[in-house]
Protein backbone atom coordinates (compact mmCIF):
# COMPACT_ATOMS: atom_id res chain seq x y z
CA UNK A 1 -12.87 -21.25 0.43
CA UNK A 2 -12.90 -20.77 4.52
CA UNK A 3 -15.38 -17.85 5.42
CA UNK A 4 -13.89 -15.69 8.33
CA UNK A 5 -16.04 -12.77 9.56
CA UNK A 6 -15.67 -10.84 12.51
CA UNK A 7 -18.87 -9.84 13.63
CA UNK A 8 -17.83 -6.61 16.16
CA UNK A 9 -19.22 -3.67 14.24
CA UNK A 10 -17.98 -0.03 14.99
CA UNK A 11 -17.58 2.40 13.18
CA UNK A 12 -16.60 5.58 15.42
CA UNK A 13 -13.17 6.71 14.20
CA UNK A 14 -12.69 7.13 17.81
CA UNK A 15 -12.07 3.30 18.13
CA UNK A 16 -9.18 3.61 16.15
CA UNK A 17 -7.21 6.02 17.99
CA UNK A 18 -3.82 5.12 19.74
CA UNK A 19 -0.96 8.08 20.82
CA UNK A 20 2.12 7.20 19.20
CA UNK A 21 5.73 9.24 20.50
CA UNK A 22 7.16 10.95 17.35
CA UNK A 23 10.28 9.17 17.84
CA UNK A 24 8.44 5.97 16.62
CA UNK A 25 7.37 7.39 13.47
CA UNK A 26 10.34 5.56 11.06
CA UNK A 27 11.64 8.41 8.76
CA UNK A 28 14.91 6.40 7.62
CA UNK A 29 14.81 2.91 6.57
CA UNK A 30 17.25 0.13 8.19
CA UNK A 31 20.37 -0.14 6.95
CA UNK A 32 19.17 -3.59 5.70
CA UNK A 33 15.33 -4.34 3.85
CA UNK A 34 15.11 -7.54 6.50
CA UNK A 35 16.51 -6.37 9.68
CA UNK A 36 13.02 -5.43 10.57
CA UNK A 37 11.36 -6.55 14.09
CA UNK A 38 8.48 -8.33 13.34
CA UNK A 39 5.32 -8.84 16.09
CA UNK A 40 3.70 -12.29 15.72
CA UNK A 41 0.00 -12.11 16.29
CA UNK A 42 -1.25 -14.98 16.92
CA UNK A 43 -4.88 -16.14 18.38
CA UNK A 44 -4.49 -13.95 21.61
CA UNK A 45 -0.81 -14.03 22.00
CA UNK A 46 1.77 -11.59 21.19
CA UNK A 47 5.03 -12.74 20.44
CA UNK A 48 8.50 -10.07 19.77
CA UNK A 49 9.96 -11.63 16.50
CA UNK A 50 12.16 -10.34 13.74
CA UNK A 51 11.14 -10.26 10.14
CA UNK A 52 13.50 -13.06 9.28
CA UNK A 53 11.44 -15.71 11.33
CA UNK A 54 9.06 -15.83 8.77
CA UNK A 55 10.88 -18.99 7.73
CA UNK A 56 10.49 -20.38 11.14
CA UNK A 57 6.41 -18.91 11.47
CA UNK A 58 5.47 -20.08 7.86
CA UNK A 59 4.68 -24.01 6.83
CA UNK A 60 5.67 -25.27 3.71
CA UNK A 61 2.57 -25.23 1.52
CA UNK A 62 1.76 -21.60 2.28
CA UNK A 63 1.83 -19.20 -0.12
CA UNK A 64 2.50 -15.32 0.62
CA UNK A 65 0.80 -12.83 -2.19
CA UNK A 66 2.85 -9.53 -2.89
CA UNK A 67 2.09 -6.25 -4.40
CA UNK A 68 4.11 -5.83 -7.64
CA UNK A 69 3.42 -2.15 -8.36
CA UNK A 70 5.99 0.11 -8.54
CA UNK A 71 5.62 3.75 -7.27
CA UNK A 72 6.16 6.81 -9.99
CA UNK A 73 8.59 9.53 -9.76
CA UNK A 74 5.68 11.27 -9.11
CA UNK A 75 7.02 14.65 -7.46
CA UNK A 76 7.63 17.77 -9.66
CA UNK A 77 8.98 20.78 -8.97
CA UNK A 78 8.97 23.46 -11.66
CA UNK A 79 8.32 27.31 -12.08
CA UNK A 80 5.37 29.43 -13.54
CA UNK A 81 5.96 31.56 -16.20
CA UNK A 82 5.63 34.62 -13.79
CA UNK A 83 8.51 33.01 -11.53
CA UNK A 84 6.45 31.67 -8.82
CA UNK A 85 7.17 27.58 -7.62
CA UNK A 86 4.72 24.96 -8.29
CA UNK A 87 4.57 21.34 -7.59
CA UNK A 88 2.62 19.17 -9.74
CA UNK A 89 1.96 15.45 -8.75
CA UNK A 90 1.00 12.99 -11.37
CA UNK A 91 -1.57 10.91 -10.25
CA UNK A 92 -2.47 8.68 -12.63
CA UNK A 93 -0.95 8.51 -15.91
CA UNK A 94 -3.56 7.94 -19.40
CA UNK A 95 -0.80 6.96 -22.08
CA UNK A 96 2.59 8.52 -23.44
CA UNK A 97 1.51 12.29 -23.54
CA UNK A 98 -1.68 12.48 -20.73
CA UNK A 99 -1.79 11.93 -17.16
CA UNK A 100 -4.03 13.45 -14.30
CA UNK A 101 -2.11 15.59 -11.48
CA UNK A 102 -2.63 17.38 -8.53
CA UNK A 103 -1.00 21.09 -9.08
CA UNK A 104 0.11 23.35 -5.82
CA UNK A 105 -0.56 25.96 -5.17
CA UNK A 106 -3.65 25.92 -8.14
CA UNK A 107 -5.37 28.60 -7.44
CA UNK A 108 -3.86 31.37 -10.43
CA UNK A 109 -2.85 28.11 -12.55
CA UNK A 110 -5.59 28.40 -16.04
CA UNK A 111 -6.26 26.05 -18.74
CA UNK A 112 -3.45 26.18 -21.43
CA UNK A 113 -0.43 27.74 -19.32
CA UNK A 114 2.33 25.77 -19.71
CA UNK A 115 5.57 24.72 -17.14
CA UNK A 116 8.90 25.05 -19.40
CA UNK A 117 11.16 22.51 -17.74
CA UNK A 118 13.98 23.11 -20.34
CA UNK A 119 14.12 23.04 -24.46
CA UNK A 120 12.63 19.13 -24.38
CA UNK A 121 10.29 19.02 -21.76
CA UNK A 122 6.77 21.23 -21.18
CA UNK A 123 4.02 20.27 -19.09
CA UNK A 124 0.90 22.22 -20.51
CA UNK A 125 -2.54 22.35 -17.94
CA UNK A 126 -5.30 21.41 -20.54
CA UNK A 127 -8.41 21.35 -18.46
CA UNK A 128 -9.12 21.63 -14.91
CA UNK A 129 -11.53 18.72 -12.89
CA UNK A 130 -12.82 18.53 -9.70
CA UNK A 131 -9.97 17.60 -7.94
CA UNK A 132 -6.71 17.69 -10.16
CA UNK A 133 -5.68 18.65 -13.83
CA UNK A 134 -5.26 16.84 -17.05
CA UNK A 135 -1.89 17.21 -18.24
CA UNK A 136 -0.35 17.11 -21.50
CA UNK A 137 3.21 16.26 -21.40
CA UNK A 138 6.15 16.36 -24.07
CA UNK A 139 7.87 14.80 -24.77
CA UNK A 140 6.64 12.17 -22.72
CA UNK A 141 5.17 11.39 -19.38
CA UNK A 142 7.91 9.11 -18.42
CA UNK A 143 10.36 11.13 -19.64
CA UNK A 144 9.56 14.27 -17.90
CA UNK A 145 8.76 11.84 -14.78
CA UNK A 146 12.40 10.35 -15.16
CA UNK A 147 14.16 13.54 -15.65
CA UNK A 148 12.39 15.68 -13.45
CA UNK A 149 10.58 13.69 -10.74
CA UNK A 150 11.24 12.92 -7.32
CA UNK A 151 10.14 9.70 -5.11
CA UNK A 152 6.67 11.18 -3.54
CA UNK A 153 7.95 9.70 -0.20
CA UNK A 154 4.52 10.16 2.84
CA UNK A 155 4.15 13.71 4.45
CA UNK A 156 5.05 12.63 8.09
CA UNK A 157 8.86 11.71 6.64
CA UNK A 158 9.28 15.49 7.07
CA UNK A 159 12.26 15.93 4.70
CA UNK A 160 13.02 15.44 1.18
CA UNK A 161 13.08 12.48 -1.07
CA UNK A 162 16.62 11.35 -1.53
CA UNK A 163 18.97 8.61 -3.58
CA UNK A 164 18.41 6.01 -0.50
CA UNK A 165 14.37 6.44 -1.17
CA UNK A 166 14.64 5.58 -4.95
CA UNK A 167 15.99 1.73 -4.05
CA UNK A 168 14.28 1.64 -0.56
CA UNK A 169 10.58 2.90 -1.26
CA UNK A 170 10.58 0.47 -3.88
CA UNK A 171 9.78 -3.54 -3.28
CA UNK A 172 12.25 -6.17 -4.52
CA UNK A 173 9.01 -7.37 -6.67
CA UNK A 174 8.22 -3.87 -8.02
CA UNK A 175 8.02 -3.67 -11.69
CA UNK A 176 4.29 -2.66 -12.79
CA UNK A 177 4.89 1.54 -12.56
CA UNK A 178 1.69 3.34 -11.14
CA UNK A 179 1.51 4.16 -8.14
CA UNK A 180 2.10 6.82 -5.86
CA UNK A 181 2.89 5.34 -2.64
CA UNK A 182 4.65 1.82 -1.59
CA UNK A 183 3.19 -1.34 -0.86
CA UNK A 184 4.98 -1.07 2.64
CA UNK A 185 4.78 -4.72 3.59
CA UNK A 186 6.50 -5.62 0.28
CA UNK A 187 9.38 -3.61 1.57
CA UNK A 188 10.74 -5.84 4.27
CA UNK A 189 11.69 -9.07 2.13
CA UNK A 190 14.78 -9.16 0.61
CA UNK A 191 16.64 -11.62 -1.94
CA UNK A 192 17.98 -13.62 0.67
CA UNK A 193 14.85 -14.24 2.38
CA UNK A 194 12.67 -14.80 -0.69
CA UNK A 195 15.26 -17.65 -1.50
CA UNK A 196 14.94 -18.81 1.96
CA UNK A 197 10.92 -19.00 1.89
CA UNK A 198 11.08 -20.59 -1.26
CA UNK A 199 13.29 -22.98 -0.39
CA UNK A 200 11.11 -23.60 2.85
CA UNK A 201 8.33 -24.80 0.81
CA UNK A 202 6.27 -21.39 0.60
CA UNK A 203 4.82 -20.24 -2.63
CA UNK A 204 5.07 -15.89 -3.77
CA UNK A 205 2.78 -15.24 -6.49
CA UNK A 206 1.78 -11.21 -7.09
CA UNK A 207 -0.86 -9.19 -7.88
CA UNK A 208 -0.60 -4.88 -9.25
CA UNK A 209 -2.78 -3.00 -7.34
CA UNK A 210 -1.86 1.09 -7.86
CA UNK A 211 -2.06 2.92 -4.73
CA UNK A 212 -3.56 6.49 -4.88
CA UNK A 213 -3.43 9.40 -3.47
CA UNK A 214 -6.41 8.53 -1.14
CA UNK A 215 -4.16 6.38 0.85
CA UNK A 216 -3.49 9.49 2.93
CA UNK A 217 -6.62 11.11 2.95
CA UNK A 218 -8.31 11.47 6.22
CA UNK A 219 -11.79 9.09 6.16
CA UNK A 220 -14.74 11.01 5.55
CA UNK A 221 -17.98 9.88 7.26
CA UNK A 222 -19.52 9.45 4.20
CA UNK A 223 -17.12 6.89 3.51
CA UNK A 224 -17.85 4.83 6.57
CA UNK A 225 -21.82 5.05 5.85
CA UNK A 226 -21.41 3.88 2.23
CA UNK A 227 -18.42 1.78 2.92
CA UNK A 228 -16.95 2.66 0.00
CA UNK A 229 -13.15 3.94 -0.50
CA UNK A 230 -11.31 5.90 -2.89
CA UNK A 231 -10.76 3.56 -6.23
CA UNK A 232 -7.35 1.98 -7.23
CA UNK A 233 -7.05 0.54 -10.07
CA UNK A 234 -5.90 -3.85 -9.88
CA UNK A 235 -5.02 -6.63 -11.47
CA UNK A 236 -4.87 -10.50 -11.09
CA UNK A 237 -3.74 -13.04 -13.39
CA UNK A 238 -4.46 -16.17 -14.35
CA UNK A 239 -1.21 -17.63 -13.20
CA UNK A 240 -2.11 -16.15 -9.16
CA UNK A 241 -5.28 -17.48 -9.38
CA UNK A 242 -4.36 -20.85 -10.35
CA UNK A 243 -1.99 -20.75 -7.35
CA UNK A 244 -4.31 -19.53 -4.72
CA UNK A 245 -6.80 -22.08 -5.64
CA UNK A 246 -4.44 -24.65 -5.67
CA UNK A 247 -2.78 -23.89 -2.33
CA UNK A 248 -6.31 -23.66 -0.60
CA UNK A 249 -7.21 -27.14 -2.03
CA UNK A 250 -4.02 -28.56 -0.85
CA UNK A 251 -5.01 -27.09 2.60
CA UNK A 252 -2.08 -24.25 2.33
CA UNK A 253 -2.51 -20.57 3.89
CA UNK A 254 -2.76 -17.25 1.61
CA UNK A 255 -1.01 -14.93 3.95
CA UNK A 256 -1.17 -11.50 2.15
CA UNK A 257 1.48 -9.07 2.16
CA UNK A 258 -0.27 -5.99 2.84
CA UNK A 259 -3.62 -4.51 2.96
CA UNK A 260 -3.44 -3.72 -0.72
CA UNK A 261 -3.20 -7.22 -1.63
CA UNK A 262 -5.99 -7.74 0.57
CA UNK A 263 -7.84 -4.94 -0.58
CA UNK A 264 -7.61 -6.60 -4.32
CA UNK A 265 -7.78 -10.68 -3.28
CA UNK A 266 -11.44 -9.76 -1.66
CA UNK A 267 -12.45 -7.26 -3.96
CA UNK A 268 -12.26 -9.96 -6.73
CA UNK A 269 -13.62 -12.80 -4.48
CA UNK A 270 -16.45 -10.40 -3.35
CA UNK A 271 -17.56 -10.49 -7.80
CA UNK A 272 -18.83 -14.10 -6.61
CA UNK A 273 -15.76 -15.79 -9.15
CA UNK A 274 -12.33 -15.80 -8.83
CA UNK A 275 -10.94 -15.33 -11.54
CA UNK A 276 -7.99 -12.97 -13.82
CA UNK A 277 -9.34 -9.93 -14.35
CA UNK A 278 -8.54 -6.21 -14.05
CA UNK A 279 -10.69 -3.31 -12.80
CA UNK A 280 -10.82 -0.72 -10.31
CA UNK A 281 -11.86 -1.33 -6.47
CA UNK A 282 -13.36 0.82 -4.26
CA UNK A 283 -13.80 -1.58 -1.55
CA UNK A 284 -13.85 -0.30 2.28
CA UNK A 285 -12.98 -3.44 4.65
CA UNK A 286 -14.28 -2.85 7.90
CA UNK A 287 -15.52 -4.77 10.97
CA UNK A 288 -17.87 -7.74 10.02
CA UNK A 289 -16.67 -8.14 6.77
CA UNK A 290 -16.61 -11.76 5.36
CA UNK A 291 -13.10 -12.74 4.22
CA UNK A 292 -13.19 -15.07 1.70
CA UNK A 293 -9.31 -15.67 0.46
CA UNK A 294 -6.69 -14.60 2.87
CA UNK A 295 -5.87 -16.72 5.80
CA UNK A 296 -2.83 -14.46 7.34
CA UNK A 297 -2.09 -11.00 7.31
CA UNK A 298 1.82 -9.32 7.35
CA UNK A 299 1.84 -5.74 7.42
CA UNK A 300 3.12 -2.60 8.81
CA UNK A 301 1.90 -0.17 11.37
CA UNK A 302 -0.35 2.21 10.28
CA UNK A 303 -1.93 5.56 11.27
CA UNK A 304 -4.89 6.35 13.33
CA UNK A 305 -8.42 6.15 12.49
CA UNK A 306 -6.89 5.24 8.78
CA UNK A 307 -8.84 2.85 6.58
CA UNK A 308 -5.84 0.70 6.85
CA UNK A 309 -6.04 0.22 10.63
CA UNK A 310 -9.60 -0.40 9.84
CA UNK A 311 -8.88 -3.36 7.54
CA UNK A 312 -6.15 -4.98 9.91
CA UNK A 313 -8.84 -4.38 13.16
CA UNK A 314 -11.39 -6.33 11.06
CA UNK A 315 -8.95 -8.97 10.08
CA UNK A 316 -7.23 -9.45 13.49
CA UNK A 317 -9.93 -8.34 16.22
CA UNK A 318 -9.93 -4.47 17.16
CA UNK A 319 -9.20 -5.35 20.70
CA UNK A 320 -6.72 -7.59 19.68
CA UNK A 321 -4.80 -5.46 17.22
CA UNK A 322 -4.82 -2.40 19.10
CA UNK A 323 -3.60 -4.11 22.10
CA UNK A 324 -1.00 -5.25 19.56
CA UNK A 325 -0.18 -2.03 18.98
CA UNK A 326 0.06 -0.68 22.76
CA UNK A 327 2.51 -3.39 23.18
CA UNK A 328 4.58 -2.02 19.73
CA UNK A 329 5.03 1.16 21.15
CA UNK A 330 5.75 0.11 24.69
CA UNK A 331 8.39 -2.33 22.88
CA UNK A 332 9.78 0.83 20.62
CA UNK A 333 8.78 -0.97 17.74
CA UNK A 334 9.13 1.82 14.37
CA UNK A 335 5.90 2.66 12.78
CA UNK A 336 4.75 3.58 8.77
CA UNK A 337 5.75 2.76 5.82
CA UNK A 338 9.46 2.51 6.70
CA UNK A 339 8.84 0.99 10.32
CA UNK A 340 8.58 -2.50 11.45
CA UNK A 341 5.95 -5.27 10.63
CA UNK A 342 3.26 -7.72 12.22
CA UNK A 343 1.88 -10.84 11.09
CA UNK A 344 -1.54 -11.49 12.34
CA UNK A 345 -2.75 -15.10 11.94
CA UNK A 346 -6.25 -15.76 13.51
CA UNK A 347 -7.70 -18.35 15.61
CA UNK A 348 -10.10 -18.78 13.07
CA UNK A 349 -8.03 -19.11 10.15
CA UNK A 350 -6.07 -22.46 11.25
């Protein structure tokens, strides 16, 4: 495999800081998954694109890896007994009946209170952790999930979740349920352009990796010393494998769609084997990091001083990226998960 490392270390959150207008925060998606503008980073040029060129950007022989996983309808709203509104969040689901959830407010909430959500479906609190609460559900997880939940659509949105989200916050390659926010990336390609890529000559294979809640927790500096992340739980086959050897052999480019793919391609290259396998990751990428597997990187716009800008600046060059980024906003370019995309392909990686 080709080695990349970029060798600029810093790690001062400050470095990963850029003032974005509020009108440039994407709220709605486009009317269409691939009318999205795409900026083409490339070496040390920026190019204005649209998401469609990926045909035209992408050789036959490539092969793009996708995110399969599929985000929960995580969101509940219910009542106490006593009247008063909670919100519990499932998290991470155990099997039929068990899953671990965030509960707000949790304060008054004990062990063994139960939320009546009609004659079918209870949700009782069975023990408290450090963090959430183990849930029993009836009569089902999914069910209560399907009947009662709600897209858990990102904070900065500012509105509810709403029949548009439930098709649009979901990839076209989404069916492995567990997580609890999209694989953004994923978002942009449509039907018509996966036919189109495939018929180009490029190769799609997917991973599942589950994104958590930590996705939107603010880095801790603790964190950055230990370079270790939150854990989300992945999976690779032996069929993905088998492809991404194959296309590096035949001298083809892995161009990952999204920093959770990333996050998951390295993590299992960094074992010392490729190979199928399934686990949990809590692998921080940050400057000087060694990339072993991914050649090319398309992905959205993310937030400041996020671990996610982190990865991309590590990938791409910090100076490079954020200049990237300066020129997005100066271009009115949307940002987040429903905003526009980039495709960073280093100097190094040709």
């Amino acid at each position: 495999m080709r080695i990349f490392m970029n060798t600029t270390t810093s790690f001062n959150l400050q470095n990963y800081t850029f003032v974005l207008p509020e009108e440039r925060i994407a709220r709605f998606p486009r009317k269409n998954r691939s009318d999205a503008r795409l900026l083409y980073v490339k070496e040390n040029s920026i190019q204005n694109r649209n998401i469609v060129d990926l045909v035209d950007l992408l050789q036959s022989g490539d092969r793009l890896v996708v995110n399969n996983t599929k985000v929960m309808k995580a969101r509940i709203h219910t009542k106490r007994k006593t009247g008063g509104s909670v919100e519990v969040f499932v998290t991470k689901v155990h099997d039929n009946r068990h899953c671990s959830a965030l509960i707000r407010p949790s304060r008054r909430i004990k062990e063994g209170e139960q939320f009546i959500l009609d004659r079918e479906h209870t949700i009782t609190c069975l023990r408290r952790n450090d963090v959430d609460w183990t849930l029993h559900c009836t009569p089902s997880v999914s069910s209560i999930m399907d009947s009662f939940g709600s897209i858990p659509i990102p904070p900065y949105f500012k509105r509810e979740a709403n029949e548009q989200d439930e098709e649009r916050y979901q990839s076209i390659f989404a069916d492995e349920e567990g997580a609890v926010a999209a694989s953004t990336a994923c978002l942009h390609i449509d039907q018509t352009l996966q036919a189109r890529l495939i018929e180009k000559g490029v190769g799609i294979s997917a991973i599942t990796l589950h994104i958590g809640t930590g996705t939107f927790a603010p880095l801790r500096q603790e964190q950055i010393e230990t370079q270790k992340l939150h854990k989300e739980w992945f999976s690779i086959s032996e069929q993905t494998v088998q492809d991404i050897l194959e296309t590096k052999n035949n001298g083809g480019r892995i161009i990952a769609v999204g920093t959770t793919v990333t996050r998951c391609l390295e993590s299992v290259a960094k074992k010392g084997s490729f190979i199928a396998q399934s686990g949990e990751t809590d692998l921080f990428i940050q400057e000087g990091f060694s990339f072993q597997v991914i050649d090319g990187l398309l992905t959205n716009f993310h937030l400041p001083q996020s671990s996610l800008l982190m990865l991309v600046c590590a990938f791409g060059g910090r100076k490079n990226i954020l200049d990237a980024y300066h020129h997005a906003i100066q271009e009115e370019y949307n940002f987040y998960s429903y905003g526009d995309a980039m495709l960073v392909i280093p100097d190094q990686h040709l």
